[in-house]
N, C-alpha and C. Protein backbone atom coordinates (compact mmCIF):
# COMPACT_ATOMS: atom_id res chain seq x y z
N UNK A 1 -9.49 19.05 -0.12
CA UNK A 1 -8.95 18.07 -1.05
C UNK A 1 -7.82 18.75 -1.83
N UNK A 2 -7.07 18.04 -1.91
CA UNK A 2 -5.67 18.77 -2.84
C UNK A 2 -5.85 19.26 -3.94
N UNK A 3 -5.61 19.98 -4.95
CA UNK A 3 -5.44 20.36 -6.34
C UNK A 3 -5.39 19.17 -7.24
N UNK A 4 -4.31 18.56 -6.84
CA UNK A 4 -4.19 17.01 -8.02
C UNK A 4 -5.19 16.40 -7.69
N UNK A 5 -5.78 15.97 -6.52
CA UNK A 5 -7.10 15.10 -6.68
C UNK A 5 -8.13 15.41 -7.15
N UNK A 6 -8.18 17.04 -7.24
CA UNK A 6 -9.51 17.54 -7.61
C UNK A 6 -9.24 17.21 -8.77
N UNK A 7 -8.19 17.69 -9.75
CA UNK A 7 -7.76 17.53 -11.43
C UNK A 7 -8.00 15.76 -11.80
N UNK A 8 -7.86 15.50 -10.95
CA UNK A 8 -7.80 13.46 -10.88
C UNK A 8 -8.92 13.12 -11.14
N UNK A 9 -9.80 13.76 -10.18
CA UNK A 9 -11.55 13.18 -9.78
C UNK A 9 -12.10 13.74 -11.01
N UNK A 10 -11.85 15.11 -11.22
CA UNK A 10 -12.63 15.70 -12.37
C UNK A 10 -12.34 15.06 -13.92
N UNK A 11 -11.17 14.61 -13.70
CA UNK A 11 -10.92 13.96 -15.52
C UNK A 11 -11.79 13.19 -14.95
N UNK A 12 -11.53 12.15 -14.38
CA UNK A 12 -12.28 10.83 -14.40
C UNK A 12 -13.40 10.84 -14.67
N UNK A 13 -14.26 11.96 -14.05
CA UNK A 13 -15.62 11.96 -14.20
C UNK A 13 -15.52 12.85 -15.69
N UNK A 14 -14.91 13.12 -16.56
CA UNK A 14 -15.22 13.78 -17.84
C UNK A 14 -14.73 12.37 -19.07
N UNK A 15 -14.16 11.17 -17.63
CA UNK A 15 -13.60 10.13 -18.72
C UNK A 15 -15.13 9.28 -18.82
N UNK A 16 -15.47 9.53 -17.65
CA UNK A 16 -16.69 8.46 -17.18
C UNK A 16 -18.10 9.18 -18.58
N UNK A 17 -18.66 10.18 -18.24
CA UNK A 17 -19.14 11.14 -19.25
C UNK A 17 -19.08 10.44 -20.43
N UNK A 18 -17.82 10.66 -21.02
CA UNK A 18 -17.52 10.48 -22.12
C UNK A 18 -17.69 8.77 -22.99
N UNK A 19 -17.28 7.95 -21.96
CA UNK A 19 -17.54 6.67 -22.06
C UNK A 19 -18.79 6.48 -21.80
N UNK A 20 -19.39 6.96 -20.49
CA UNK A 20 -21.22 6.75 -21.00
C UNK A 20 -22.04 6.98 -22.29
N UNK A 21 -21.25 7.63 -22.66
CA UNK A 21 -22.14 8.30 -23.78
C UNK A 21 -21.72 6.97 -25.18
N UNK A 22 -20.51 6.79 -25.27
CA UNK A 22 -20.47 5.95 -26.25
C UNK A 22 -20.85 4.93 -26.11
N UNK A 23 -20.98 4.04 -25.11
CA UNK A 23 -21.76 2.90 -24.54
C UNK A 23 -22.43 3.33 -24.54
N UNK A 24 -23.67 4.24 -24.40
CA UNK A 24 -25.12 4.61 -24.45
C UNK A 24 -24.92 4.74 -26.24
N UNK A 25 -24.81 5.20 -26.82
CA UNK A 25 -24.78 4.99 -28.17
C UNK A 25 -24.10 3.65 -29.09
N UNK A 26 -24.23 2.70 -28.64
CA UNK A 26 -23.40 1.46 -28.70
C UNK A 26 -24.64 0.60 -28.45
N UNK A 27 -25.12 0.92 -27.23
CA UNK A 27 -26.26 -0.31 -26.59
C UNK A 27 -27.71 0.58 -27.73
N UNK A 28 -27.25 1.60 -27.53
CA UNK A 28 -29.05 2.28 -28.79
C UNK A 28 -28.92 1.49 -29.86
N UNK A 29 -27.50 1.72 -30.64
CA UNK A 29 -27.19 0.96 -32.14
C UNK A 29 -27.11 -0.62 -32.25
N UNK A 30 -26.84 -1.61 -31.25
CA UNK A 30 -27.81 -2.75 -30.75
C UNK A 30 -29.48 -3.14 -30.94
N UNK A 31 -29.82 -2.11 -30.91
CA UNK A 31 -31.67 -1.80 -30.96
C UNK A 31 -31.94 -1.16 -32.16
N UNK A 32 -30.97 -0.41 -32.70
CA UNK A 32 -31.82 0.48 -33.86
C UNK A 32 -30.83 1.07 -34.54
N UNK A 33 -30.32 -0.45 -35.44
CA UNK A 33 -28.83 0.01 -36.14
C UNK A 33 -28.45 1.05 -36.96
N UNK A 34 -27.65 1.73 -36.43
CA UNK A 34 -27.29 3.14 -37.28
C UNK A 34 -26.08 3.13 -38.41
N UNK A 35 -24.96 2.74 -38.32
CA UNK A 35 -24.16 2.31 -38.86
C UNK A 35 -23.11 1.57 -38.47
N UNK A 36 -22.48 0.59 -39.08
CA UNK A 36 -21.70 -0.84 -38.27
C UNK A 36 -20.25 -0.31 -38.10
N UNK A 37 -19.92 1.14 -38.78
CA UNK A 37 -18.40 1.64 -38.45
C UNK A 37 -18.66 1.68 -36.98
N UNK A 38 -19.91 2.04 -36.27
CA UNK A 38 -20.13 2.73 -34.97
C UNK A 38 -19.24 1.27 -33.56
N UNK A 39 -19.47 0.36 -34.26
CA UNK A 39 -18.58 -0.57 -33.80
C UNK A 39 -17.34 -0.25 -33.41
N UNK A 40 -16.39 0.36 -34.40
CA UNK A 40 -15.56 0.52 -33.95
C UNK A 40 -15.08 1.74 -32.67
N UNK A 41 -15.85 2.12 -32.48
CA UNK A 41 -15.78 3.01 -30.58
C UNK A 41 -15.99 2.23 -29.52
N UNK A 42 -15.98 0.48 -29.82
CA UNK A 42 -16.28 0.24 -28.32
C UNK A 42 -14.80 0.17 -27.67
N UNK A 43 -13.09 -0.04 -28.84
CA UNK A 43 -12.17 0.05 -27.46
C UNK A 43 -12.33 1.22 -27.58
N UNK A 44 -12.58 2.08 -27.46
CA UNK A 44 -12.37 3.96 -26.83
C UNK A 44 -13.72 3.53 -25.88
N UNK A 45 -14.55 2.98 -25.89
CA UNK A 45 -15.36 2.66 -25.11
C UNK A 45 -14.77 2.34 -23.71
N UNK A 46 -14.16 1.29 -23.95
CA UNK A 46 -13.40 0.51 -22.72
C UNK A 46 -12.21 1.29 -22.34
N UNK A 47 -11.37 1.59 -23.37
CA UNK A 47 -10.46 2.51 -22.68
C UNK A 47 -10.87 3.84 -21.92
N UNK A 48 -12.02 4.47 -22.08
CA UNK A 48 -12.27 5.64 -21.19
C UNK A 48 -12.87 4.81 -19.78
N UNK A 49 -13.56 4.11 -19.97
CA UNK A 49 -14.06 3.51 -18.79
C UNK A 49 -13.26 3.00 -17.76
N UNK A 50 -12.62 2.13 -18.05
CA UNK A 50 -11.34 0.96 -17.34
C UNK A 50 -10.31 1.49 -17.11
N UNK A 51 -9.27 2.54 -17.84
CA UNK A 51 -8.32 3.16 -17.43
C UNK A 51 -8.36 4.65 -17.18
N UNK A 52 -9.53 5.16 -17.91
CA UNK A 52 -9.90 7.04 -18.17
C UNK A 52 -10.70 7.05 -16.34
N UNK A 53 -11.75 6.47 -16.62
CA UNK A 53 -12.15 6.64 -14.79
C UNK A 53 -11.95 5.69 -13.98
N UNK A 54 -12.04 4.34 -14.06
CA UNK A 54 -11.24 3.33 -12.65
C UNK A 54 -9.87 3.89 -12.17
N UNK A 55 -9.40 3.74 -12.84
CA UNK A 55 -7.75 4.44 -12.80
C UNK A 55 -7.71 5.66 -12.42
N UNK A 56 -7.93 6.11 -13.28
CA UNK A 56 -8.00 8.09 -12.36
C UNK A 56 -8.53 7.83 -11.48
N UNK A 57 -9.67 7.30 -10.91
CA UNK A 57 -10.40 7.87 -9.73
C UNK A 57 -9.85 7.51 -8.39
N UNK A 58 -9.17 6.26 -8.87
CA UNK A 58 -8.74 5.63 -7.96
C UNK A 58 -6.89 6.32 -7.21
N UNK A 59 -6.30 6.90 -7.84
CA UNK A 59 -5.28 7.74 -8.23
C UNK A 59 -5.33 8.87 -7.61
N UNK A 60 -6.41 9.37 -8.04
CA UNK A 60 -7.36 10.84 -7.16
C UNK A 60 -7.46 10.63 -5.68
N UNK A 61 -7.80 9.37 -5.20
CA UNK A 61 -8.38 9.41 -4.21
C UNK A 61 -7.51 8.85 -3.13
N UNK A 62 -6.84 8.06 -4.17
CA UNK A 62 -5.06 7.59 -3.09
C UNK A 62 -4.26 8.78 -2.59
N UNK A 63 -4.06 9.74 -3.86
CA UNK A 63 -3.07 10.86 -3.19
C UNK A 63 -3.89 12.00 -2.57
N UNK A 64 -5.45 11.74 -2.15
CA UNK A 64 -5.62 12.68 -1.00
C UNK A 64 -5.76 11.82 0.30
N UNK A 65 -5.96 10.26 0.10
CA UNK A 65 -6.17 9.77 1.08
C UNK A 65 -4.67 9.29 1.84
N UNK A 66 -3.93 8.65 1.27
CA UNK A 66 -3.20 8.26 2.13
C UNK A 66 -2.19 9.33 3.05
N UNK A 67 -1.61 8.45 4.03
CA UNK A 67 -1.02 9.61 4.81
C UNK A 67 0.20 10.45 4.75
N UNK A 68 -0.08 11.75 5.08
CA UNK A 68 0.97 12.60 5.00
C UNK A 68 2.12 12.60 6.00
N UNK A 69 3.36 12.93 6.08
CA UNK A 69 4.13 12.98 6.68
C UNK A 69 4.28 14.45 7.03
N UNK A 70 4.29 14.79 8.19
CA UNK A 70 4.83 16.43 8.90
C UNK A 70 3.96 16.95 7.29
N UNK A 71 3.06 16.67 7.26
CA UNK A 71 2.52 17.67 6.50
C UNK A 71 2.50 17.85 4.75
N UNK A 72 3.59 17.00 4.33
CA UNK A 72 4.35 16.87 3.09
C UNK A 72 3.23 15.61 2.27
N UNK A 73 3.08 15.31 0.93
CA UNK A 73 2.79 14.80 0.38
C UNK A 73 3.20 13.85 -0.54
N UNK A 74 4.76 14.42 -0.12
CA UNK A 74 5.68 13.60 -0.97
C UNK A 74 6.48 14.40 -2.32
N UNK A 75 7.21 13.63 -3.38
CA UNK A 75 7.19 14.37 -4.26
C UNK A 75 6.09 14.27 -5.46
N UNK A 76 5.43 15.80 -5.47
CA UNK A 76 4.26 15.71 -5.66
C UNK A 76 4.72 15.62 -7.31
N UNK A 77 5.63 16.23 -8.01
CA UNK A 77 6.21 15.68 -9.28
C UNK A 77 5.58 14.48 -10.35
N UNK A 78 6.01 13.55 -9.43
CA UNK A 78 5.89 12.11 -9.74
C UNK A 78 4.41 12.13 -9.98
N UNK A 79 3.58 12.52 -9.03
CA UNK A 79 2.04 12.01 -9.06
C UNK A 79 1.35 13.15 -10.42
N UNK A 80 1.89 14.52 -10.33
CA UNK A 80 1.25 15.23 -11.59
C UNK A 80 2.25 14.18 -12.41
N UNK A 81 3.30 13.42 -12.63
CA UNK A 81 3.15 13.46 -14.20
C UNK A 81 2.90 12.04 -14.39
N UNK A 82 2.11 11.13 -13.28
CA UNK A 82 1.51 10.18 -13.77
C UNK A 82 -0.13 10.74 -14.39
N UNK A 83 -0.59 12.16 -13.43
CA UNK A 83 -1.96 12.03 -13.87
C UNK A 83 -1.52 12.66 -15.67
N UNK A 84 -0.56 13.46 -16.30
CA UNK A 84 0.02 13.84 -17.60
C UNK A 84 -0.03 12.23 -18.25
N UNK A 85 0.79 11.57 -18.05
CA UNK A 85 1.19 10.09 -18.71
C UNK A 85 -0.22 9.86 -18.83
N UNK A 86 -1.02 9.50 -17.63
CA UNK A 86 -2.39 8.34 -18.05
C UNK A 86 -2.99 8.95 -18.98
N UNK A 87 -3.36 10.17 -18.55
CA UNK A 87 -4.31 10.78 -19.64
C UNK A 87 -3.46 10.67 -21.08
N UNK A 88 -2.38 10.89 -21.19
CA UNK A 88 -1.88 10.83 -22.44
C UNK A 88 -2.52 9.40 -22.96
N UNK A 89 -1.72 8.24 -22.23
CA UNK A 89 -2.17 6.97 -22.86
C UNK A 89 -3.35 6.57 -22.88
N UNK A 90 -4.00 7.21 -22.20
CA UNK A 90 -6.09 6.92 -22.52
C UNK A 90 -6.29 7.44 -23.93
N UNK A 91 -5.95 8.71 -24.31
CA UNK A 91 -6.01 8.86 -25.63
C UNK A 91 -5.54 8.60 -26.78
N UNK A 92 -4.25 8.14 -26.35
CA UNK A 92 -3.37 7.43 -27.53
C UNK A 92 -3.61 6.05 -27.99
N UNK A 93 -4.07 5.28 -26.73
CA UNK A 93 -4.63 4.06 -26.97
C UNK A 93 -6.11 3.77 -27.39
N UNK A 94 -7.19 4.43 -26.66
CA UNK A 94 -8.35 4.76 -27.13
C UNK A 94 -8.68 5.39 -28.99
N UNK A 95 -7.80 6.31 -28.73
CA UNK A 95 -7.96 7.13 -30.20
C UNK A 95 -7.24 6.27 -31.14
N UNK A 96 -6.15 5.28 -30.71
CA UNK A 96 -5.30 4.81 -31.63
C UNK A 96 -5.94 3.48 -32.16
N UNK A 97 -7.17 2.37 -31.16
CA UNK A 97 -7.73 1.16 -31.42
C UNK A 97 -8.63 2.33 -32.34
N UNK A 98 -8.90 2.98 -32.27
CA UNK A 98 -10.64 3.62 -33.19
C UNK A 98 -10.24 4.01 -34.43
N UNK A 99 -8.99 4.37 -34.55
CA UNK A 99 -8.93 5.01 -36.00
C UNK A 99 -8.24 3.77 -36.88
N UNK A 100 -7.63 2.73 -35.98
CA UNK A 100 -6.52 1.91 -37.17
C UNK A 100 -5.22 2.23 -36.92
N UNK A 101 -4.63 2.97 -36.12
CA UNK A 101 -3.17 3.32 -36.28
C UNK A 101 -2.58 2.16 -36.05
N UNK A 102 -0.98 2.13 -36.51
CA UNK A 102 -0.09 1.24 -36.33
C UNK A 102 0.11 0.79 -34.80
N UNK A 103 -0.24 -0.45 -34.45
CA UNK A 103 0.16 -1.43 -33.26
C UNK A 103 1.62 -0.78 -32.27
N UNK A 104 2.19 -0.33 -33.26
CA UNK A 104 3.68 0.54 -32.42
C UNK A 104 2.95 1.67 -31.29
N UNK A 105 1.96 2.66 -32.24
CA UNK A 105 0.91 3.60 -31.18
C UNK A 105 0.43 3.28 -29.88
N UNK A 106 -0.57 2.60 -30.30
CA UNK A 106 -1.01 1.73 -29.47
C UNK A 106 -0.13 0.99 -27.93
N UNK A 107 0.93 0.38 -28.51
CA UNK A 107 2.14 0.06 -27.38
C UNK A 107 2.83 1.54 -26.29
N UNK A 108 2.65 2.47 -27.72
CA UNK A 108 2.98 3.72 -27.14
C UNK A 108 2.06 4.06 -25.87
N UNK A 109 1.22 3.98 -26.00
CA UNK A 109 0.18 4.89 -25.02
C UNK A 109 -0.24 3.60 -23.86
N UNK A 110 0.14 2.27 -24.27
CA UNK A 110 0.21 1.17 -22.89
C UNK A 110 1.19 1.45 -22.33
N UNK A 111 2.53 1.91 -22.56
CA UNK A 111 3.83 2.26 -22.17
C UNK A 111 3.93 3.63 -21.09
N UNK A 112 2.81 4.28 -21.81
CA UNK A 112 2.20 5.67 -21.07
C UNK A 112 1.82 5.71 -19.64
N UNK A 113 0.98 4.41 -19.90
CA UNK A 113 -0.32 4.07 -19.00
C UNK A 113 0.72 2.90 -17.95
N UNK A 114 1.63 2.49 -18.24
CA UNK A 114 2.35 2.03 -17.57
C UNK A 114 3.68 2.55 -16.31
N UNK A 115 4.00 3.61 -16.97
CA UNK A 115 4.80 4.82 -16.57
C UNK A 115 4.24 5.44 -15.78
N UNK A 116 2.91 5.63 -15.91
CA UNK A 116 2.16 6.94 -14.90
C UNK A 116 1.69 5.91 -13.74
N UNK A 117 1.70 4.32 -13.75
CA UNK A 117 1.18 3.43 -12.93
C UNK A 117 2.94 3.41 -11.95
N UNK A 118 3.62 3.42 -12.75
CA UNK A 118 5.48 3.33 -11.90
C UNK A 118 5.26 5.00 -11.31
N UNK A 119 5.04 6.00 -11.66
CA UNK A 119 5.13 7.33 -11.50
C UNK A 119 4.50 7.13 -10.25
N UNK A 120 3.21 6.98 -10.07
CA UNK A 120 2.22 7.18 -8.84
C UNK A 120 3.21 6.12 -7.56
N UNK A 121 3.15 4.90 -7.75
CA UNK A 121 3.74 4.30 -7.27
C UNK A 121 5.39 4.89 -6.33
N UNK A 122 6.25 5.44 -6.63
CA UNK A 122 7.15 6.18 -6.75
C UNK A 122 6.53 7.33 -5.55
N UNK A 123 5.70 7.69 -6.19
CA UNK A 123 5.31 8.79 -5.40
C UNK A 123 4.66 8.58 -4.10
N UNK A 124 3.79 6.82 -3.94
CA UNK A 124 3.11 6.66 -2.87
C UNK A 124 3.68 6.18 -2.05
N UNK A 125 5.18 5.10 -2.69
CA UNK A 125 5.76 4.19 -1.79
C UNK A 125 6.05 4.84 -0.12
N UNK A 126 6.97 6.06 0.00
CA UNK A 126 6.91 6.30 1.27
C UNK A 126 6.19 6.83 2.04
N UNK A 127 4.92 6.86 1.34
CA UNK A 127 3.40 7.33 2.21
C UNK A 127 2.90 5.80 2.97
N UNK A 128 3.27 4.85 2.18
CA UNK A 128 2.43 3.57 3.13
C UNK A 128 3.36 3.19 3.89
N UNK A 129 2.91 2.85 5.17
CA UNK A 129 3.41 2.39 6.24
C UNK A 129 2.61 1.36 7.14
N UNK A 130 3.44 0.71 7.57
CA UNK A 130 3.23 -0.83 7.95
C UNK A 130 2.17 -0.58 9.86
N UNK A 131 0.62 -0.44 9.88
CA UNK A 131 0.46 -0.34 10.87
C UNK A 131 1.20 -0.62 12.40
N UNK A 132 1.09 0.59 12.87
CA UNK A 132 1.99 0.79 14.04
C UNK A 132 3.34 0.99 13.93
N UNK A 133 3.69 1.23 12.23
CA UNK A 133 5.39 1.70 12.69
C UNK A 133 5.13 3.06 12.59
């Protein structure tokens, strides 16, 4: 498996981790209320889940799966600095719904998460090819 996928697979699963745990402490405080600020972790909830591991994993597993050309992977550039961008915007957006920051933040780190989605892209376009060409 490549280096970037391993770095891909492994966030994901430290995004996945991480979001279990606050959803496991989310669904406890449902049952046996601890304090109602605790509310506010469910978007870092969703953002580690939905974009921290769907997204990574899926990212991870495109740039070891799809096909190589004479050996090449492409420019591999593009794909490290989408897995840089997402992770940036998982935390900027996650950390930014939990604390209150200004709505500008927030746009920041969708903008992130958007860039590293054009980045990968960029990087996969001349890996897919139209069966049988």
């Amino acid at each position: 498996m490549p280096r970037l996928s391993v770095w891909l697979v492994r966030t994901a699963l430290a995004h996945l981790g991480a979001g279990f745990t606050l959803g496991a402490l989310l669904l406890f405080h449902k049952g046996v209320p601890l304090a109602g600020a605790l509310w506010r972790l469910l978007p870092l909830h969703i953002e580690l889940m939905l974009v921290g591991w769907t997204v990574q994993l899926a990212l991870g597993v495109a740039f070891w799966i799809l096909p190589r050309w004479h050996t090449a992977r492409g420019n591999e550039a593009l794909a490290w600095l989408a897995y840089v961008l997402v992770n940036f915007g998982v935390l900027i957006v996650g950390i930014g719904q939990w604390l209150g920051w200004p709505p500008i933040v927030v746009l920041l780190g969708r903008g992130a998460e958007v860039l590293a989605a054009l980045a990968f892209a960029l990087h996969a376009w001349p890996r897919v090819k139209a069966l049988g060409a």
